[in-house]
C-alpha atoms as a PDB file:
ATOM      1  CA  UNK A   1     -32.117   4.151  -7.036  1.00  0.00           C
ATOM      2  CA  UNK A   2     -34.539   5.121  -9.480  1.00  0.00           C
ATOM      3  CA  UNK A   3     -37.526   3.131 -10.727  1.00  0.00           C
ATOM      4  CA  UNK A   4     -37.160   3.095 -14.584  1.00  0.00           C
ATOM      5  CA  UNK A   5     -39.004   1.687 -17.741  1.00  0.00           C
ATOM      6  CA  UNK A   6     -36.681  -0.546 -20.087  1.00  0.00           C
ATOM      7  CA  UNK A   7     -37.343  -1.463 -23.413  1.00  0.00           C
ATOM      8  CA  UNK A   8     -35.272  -3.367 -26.147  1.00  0.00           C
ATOM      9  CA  UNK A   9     -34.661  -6.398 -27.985  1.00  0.00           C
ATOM     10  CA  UNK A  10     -34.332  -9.742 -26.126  1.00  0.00           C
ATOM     11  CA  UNK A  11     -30.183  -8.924 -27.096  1.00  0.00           C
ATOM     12  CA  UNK A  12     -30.324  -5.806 -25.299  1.00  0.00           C
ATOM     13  CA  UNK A  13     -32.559  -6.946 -21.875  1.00  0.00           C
ATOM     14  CA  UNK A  14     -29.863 -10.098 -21.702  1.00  0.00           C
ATOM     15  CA  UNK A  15     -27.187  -7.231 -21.832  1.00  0.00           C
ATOM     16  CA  UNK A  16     -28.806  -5.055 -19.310  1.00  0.00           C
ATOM     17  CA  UNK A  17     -29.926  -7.753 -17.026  1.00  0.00           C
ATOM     18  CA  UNK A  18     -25.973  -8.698 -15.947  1.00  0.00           C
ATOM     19  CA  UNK A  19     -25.665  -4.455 -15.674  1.00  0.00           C
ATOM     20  CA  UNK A  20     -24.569  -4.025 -11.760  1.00  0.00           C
ATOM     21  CA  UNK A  21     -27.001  -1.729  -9.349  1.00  0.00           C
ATOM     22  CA  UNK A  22     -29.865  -2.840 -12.297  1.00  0.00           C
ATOM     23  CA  UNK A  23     -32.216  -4.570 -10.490  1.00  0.00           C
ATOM     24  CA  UNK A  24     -34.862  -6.030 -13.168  1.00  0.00           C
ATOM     25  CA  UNK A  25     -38.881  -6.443 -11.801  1.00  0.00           C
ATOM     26  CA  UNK A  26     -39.506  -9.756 -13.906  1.00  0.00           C
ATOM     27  CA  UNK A  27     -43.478 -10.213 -13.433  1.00  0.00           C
ATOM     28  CA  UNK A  28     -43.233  -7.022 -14.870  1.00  0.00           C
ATOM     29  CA  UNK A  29     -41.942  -8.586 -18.341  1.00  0.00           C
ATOM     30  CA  UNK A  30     -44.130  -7.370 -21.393  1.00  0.00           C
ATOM     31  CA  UNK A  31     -43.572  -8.894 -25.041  1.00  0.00           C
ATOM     32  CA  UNK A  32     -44.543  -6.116 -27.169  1.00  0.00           C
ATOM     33  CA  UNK A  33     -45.906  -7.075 -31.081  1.00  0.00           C
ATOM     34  CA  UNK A  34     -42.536  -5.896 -32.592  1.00  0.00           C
ATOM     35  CA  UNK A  35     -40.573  -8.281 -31.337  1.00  0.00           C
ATOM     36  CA  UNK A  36     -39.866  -5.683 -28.259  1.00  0.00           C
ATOM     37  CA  UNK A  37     -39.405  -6.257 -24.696  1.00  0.00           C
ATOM     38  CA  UNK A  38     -40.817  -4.299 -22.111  1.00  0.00           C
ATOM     39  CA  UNK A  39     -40.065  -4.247 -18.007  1.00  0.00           C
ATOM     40  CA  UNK A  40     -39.942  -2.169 -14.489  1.00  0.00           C
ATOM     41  CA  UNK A  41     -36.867  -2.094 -13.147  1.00  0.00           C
ATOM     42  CA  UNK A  42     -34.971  -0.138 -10.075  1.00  0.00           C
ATOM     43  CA  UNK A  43     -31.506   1.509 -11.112  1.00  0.00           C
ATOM     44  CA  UNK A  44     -28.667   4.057 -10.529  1.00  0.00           C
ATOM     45  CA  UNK A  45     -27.746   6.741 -12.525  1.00  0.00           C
ATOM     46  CA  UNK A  46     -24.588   4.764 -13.611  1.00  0.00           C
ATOM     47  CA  UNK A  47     -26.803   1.980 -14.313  1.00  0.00           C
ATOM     48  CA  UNK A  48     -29.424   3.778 -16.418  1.00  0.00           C
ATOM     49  CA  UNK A  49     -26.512   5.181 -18.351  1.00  0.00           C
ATOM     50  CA  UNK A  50     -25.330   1.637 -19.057  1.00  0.00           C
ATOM     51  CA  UNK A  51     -28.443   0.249 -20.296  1.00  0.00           C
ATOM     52  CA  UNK A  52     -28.762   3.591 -22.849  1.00  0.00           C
ATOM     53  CA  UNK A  53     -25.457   2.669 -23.974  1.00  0.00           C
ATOM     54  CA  UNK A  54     -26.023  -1.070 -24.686  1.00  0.00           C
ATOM     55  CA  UNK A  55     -29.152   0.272 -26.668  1.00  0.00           C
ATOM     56  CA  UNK A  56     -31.649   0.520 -24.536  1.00  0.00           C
ATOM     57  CA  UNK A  57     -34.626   2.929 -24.442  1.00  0.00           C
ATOM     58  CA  UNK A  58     -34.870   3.860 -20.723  1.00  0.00           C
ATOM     59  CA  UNK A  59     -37.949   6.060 -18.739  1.00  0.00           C
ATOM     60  CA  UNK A  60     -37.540   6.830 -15.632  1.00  0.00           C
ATOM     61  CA  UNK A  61     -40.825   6.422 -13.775  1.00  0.00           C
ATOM     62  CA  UNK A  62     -39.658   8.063 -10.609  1.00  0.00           C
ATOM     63  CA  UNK A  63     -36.051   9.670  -9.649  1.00  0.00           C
ATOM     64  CA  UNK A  64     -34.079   8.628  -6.515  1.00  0.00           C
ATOM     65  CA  UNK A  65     -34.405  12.781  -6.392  1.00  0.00           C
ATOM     66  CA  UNK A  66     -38.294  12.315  -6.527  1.00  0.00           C
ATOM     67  CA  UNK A  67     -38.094   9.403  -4.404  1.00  0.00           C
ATOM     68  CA  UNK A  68     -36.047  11.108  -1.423  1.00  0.00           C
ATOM     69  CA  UNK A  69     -38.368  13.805  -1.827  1.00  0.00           C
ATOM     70  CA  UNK A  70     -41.625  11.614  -1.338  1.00  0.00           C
ATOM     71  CA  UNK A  71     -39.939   9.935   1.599  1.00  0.00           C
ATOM     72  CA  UNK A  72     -39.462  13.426   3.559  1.00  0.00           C
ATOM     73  CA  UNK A  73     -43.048  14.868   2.538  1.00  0.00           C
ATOM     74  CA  UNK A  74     -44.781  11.434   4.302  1.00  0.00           C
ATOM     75  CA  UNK A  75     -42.196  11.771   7.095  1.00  0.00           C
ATOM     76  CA  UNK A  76     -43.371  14.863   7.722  1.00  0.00           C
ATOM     77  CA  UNK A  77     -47.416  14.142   7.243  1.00  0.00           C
ATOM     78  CA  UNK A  78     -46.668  11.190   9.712  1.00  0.00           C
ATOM     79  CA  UNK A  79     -44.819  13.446  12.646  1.00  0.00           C
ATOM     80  CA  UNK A  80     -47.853  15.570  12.125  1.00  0.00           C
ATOM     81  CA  UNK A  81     -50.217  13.288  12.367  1.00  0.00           C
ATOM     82  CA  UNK A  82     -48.226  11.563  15.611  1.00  0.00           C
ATOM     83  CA  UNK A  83     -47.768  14.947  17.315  1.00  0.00           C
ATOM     84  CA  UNK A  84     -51.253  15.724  16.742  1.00  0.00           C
ATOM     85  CA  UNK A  85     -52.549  12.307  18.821  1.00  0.00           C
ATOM     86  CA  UNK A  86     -49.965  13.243  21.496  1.00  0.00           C
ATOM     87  CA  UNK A  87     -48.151   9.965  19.820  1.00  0.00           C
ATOM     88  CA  UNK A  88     -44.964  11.905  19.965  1.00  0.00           C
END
């Protein structure tokens, strides 16, 4: 899963909301002055491609690549720290 910025009409967020492994962050919602729609939400690849093709503009904030990657650098900074108080 990736955490990804959508943005669209209130047509295309009702489109992308029902979109499966799209998993919308609603207190994120943002009503932007053109009549745009703004929010946060978590998503696969497949689901990312989806939204583009309903119309969609989609950034992703942070990759599931990115994500996995964060996850083994503080797993890592953690053992240290652990092996380092004898917590090991």
């Amino acid at each position: 899963m990736s955490l990804v910025q959508i943005e669209g009409s209130e047509e295309v967020l009702r489109a992308v909301q029902g979109l499966p492994e799209l998993h919308m962050v609603r207190s994120s919602l943002e009503t932007r002055p053109d009549d745009q729609y703004k929010v946060a939400a978590y998503a696969s690849d497949q689901a990312v491609e989806a939204a583009i093709a309903e119309g969609a503009q989609v950034t992703v904030l942070l990759s599931s690549e990115s994500a996995a990657d964060q996850r083994a650098r503080m797993s890592a900074v953690i053992g240290r720290g652990c092996a380092e108080r004898g917590e090991v």
